[in-house]
PDB file of N, CA and C in Angstrom:
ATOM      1  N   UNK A   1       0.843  -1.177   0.000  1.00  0.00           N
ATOM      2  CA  UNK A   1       0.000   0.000   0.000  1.00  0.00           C
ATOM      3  C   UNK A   1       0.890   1.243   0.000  1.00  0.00           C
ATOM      4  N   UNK A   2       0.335   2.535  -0.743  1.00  0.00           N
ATOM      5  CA  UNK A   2       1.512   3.715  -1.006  1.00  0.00           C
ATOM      6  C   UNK A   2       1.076   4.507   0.299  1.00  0.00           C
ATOM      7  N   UNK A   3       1.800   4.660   0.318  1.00  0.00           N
ATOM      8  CA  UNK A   3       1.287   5.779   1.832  1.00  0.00           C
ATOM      9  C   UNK A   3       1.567   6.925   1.165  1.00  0.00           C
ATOM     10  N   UNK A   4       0.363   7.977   1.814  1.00  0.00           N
ATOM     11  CA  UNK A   4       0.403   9.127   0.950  1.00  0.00           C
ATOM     12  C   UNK A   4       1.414  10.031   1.771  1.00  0.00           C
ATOM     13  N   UNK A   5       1.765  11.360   1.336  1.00  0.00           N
ATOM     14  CA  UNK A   5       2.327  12.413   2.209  1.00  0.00           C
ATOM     15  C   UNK A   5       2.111  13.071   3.269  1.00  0.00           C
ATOM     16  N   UNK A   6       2.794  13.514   4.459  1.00  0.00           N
ATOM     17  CA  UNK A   6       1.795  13.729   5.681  1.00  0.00           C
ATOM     18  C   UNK A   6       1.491  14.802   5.040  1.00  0.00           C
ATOM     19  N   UNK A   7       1.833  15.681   4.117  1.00  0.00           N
ATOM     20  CA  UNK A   7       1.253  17.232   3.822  1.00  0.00           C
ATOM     21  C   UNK A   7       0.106  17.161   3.273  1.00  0.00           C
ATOM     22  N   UNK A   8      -0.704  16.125   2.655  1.00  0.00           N
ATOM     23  CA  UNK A   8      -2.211  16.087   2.575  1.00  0.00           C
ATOM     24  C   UNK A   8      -3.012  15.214   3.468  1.00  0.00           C
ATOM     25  N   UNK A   9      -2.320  14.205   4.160  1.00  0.00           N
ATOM     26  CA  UNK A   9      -3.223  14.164   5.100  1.00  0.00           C
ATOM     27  C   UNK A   9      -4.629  14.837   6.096  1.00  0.00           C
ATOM     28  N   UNK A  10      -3.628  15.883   5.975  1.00  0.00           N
ATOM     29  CA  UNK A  10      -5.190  17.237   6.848  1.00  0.00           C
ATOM     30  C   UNK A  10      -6.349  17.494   6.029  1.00  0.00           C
ATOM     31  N   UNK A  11      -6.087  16.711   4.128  1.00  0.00           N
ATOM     32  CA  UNK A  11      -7.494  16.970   3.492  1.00  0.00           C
ATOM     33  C   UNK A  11      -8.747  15.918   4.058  1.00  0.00           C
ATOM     34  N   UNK A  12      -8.009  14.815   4.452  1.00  0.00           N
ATOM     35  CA  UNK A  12      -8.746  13.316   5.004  1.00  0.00           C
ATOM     36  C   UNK A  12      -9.331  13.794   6.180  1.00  0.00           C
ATOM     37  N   UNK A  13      -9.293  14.467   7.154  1.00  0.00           N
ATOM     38  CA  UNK A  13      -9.809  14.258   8.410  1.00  0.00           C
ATOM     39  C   UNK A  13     -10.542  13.100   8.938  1.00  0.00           C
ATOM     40  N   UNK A  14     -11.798  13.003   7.555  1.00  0.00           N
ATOM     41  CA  UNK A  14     -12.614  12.442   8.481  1.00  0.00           C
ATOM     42  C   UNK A  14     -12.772  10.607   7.611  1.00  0.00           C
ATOM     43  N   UNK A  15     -11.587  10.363   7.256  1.00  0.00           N
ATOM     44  CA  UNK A  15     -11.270   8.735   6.764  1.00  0.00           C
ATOM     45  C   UNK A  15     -10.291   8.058   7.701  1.00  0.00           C
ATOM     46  N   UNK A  16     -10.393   7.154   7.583  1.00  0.00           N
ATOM     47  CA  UNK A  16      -9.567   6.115   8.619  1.00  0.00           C
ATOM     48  C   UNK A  16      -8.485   6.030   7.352  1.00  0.00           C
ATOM     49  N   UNK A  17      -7.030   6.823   7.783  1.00  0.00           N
ATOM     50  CA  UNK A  17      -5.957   6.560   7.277  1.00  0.00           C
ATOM     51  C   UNK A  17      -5.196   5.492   6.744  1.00  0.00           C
ATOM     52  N   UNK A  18      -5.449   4.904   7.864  1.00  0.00           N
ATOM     53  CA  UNK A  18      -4.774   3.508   7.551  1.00  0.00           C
ATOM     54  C   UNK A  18      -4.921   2.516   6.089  1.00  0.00           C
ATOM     55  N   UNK A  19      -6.394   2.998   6.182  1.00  0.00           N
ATOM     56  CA  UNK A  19      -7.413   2.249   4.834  1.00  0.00           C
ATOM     57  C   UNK A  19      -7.323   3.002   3.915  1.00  0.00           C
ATOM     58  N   UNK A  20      -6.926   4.089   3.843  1.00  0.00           N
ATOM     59  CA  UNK A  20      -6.718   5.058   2.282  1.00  0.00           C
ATOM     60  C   UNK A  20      -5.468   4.267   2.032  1.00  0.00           C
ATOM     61  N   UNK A  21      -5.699   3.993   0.128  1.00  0.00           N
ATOM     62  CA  UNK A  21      -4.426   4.081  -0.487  1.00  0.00           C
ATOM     63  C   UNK A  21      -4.124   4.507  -1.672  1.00  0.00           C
ATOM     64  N   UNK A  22      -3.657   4.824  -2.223  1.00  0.00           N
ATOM     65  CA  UNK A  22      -3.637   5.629  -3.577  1.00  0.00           C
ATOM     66  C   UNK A  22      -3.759   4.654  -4.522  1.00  0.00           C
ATOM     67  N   UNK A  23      -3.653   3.488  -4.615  1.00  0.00           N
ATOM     68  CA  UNK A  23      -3.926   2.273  -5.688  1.00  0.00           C
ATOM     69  C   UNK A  23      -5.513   2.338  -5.939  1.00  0.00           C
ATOM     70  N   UNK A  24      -5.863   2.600  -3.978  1.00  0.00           N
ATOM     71  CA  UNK A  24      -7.469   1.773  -4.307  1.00  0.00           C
ATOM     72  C   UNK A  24      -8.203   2.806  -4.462  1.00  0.00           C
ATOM     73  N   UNK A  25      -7.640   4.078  -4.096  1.00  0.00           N
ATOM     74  CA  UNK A  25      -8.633   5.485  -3.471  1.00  0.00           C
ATOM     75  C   UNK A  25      -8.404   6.348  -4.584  1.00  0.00           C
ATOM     76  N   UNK A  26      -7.668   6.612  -5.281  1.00  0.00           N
ATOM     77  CA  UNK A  26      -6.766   7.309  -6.227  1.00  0.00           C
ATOM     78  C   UNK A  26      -7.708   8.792  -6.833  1.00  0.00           C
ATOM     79  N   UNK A  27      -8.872   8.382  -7.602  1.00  0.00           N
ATOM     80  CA  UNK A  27      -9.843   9.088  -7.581  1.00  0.00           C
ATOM     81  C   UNK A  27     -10.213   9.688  -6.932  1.00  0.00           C
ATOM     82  N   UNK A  28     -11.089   9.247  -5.542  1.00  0.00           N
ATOM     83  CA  UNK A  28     -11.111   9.833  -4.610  1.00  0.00           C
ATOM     84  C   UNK A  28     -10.542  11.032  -3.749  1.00  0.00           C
ATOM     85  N   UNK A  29      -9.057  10.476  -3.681  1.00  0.00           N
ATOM     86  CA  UNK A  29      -7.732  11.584  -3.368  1.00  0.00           C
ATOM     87  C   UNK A  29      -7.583  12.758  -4.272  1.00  0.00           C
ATOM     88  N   UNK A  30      -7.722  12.428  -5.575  1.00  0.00           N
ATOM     89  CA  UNK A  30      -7.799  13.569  -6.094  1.00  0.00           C
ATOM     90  C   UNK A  30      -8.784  14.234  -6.231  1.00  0.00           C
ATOM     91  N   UNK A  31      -9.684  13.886  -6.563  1.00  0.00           N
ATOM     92  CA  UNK A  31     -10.944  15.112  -6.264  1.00  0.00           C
ATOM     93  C   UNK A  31     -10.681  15.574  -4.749  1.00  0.00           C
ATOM     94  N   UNK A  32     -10.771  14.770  -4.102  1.00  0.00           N
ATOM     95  CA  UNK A  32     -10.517  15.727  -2.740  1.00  0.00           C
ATOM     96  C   UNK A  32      -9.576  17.042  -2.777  1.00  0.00           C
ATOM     97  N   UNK A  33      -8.015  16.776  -3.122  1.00  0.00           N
ATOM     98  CA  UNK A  33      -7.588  17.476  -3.127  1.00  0.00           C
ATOM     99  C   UNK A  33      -7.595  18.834  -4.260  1.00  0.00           C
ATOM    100  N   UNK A  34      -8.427  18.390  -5.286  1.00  0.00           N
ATOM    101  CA  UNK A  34      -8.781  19.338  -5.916  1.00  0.00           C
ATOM    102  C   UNK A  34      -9.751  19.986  -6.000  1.00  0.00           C
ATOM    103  N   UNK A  35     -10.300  19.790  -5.013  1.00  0.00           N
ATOM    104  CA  UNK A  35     -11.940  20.482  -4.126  1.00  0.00           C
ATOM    105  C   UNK A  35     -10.727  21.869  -3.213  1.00  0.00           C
ATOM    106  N   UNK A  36     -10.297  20.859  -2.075  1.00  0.00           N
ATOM    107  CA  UNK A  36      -9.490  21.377  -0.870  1.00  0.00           C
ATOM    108  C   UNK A  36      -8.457  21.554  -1.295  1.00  0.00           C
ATOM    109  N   UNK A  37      -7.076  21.232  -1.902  1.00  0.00           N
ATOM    110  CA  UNK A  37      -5.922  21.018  -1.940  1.00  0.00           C
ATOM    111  C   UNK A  37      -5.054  22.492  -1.692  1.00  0.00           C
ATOM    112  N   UNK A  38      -3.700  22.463  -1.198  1.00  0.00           N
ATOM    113  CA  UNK A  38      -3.397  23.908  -1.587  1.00  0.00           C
ATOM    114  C   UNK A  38      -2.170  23.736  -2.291  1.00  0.00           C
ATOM    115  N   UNK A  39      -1.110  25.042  -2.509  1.00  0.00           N
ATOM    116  CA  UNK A  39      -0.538  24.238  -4.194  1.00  0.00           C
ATOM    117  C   UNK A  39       0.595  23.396  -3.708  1.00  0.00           C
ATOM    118  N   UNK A  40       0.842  23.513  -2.825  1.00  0.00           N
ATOM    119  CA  UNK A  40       1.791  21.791  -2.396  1.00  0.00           C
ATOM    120  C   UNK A  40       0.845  20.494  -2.569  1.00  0.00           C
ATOM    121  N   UNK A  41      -0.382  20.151  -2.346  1.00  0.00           N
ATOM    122  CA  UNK A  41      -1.043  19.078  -3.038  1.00  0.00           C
ATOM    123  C   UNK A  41      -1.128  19.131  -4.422  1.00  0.00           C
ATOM    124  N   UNK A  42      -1.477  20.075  -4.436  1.00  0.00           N
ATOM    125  CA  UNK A  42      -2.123  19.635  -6.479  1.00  0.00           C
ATOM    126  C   UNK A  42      -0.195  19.606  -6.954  1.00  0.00           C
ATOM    127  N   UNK A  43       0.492  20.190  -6.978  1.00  0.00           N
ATOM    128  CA  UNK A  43       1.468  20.261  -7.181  1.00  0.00           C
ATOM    129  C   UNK A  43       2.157  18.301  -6.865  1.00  0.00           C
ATOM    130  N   UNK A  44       1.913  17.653  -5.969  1.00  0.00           N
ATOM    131  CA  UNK A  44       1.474  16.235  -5.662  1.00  0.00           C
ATOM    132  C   UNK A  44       1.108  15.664  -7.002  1.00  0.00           C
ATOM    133  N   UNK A  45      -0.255  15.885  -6.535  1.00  0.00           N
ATOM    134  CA  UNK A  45      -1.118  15.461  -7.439  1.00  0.00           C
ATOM    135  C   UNK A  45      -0.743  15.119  -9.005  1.00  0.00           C
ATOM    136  N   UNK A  46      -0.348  16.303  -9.377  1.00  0.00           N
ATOM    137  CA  UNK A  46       0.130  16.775 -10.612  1.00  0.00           C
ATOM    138  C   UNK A  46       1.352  16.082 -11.032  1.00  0.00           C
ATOM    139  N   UNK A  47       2.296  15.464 -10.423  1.00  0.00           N
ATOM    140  CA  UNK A  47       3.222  14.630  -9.944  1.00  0.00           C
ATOM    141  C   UNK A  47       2.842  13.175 -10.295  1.00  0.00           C
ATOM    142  N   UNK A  48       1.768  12.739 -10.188  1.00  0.00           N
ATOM    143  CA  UNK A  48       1.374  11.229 -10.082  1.00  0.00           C
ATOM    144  C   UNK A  48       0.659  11.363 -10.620  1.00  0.00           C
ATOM    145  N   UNK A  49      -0.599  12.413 -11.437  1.00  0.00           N
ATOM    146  CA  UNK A  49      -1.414  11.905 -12.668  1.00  0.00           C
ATOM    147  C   UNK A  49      -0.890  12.617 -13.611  1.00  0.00           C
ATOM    148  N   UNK A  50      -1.590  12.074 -14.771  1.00  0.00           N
ATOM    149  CA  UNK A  50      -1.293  13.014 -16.353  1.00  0.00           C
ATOM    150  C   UNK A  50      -2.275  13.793 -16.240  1.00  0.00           C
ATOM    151  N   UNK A  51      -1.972  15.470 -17.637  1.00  0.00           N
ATOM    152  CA  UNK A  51      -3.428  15.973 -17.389  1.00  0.00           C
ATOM    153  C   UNK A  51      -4.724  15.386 -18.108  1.00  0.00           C
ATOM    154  N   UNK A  52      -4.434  14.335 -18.859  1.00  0.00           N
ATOM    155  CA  UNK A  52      -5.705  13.704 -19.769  1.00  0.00           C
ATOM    156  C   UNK A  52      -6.254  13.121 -18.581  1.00  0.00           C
ATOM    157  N   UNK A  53      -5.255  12.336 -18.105  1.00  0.00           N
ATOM    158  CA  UNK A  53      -6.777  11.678 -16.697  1.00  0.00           C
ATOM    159  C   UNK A  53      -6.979  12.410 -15.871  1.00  0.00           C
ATOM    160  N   UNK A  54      -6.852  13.853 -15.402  1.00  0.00           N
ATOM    161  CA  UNK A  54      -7.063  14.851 -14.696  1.00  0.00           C
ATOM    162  C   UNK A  54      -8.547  15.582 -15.021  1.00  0.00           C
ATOM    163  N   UNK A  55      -8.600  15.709 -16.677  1.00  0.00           N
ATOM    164  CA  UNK A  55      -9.302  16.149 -17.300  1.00  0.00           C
ATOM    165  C   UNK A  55     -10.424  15.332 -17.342  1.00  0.00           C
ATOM    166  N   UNK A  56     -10.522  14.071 -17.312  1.00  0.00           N
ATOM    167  CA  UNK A  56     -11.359  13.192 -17.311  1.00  0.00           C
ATOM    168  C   UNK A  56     -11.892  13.145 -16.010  1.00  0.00           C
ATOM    169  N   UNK A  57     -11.396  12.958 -15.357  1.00  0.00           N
ATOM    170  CA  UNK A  57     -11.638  13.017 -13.573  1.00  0.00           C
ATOM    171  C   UNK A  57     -12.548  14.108 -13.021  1.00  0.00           C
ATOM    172  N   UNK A  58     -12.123  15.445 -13.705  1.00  0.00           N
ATOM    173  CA  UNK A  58     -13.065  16.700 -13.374  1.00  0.00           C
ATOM    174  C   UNK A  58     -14.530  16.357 -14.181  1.00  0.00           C
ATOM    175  N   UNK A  59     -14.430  16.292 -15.464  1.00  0.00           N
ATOM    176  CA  UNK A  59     -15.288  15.965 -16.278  1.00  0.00           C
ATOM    177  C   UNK A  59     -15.968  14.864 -15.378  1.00  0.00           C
ATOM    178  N   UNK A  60     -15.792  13.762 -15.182  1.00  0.00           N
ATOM    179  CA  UNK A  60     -16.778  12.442 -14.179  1.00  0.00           C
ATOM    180  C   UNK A  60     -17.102  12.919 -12.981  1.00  0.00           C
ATOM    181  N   UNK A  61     -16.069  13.627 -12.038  1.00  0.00           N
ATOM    182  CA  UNK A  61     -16.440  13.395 -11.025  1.00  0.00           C
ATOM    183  C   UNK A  61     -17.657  14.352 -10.264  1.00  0.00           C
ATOM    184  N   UNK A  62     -17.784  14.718  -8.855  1.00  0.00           N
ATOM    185  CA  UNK A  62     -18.843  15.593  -8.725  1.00  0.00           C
ATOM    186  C   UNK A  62     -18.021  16.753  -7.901  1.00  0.00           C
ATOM    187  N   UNK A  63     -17.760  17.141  -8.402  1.00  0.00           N
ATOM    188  CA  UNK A  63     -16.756  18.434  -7.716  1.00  0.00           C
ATOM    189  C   UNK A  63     -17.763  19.576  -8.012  1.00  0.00           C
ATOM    190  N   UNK A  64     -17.555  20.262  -7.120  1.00  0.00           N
ATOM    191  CA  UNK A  64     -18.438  21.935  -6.740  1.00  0.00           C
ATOM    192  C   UNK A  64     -18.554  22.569  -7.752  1.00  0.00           C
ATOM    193  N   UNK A  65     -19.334  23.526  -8.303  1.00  0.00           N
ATOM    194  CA  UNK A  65     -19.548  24.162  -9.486  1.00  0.00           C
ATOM    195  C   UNK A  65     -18.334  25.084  -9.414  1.00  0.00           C
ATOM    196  N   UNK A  66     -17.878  25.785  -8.643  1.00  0.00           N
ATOM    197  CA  UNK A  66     -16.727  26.787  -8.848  1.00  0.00           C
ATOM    198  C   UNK A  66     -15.347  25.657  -9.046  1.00  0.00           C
ATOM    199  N   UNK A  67     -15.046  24.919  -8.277  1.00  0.00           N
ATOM    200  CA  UNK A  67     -14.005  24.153  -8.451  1.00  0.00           C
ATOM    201  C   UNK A  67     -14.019  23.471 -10.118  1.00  0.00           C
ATOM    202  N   UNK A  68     -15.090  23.036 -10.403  1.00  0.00           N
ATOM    203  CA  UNK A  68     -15.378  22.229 -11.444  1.00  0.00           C
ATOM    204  C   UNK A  68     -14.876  22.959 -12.870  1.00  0.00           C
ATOM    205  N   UNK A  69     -15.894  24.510 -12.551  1.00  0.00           N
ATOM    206  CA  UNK A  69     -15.039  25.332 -13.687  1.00  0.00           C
ATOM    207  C   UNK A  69     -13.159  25.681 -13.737  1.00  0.00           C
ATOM    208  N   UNK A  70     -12.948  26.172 -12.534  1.00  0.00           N
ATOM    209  CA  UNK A  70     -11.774  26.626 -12.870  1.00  0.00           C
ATOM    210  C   UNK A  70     -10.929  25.380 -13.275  1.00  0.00           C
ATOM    211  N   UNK A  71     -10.812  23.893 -12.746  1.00  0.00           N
ATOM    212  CA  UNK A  71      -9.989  22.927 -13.125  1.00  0.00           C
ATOM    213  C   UNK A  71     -10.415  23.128 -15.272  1.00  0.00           C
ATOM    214  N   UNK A  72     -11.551  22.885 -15.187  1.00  0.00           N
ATOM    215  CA  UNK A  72     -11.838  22.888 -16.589  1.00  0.00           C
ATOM    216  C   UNK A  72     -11.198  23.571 -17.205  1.00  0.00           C
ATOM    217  N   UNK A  73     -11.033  25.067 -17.289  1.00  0.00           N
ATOM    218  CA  UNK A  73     -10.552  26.405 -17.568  1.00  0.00           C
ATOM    219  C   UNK A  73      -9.047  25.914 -17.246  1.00  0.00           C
ATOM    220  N   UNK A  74      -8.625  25.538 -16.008  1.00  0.00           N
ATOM    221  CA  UNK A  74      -6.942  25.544 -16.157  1.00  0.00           C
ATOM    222  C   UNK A  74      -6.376  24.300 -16.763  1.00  0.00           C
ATOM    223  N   UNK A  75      -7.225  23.170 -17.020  1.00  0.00           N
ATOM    224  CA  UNK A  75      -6.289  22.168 -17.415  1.00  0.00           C
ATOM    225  C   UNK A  75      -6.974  21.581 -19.181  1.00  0.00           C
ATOM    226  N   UNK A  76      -7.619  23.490 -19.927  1.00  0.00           N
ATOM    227  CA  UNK A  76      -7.978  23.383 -20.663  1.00  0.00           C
ATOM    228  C   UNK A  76      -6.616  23.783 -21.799  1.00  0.00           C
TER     229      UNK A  76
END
């Protein structure tokens, strides 16, 4: 299991750590952090995905109407 960085940890609060992993959660982690993230996560983030599956990810997932646009707009 990958253990993530303690510098995003504080986006999880409310998941049992232990059980997050970036293999199984991966999705998850990133929308989170691209809801919450600040630019040491996405900067992460950005690190371990491409922007085509980034782009896809915003596009599927259910991220906030303001978040939703600007990813659109920046990783247009």
């Amino acid at each position: 299991m990958s253990k993530l960085p303690s510098s995003i940890l504080k986006y999880f609060w409310g998941d049992r750590l232990d059980n997050l992993s970036w293999e199984k959660h991966k999705d998850y982690i990133a929308k989170t952090l691209l809801e919450k993230g600040d630019k040491e996560s996405i900067n992460w983030l950005f690190g371990k995905l491409d922007r085509n599956y980034l782009k896809k990810l915003v596009k599927n997932q259910r991220l906030g109407v303001k978040s939703k646009n600007f990813w659109e707009i920046y990783l247009s």
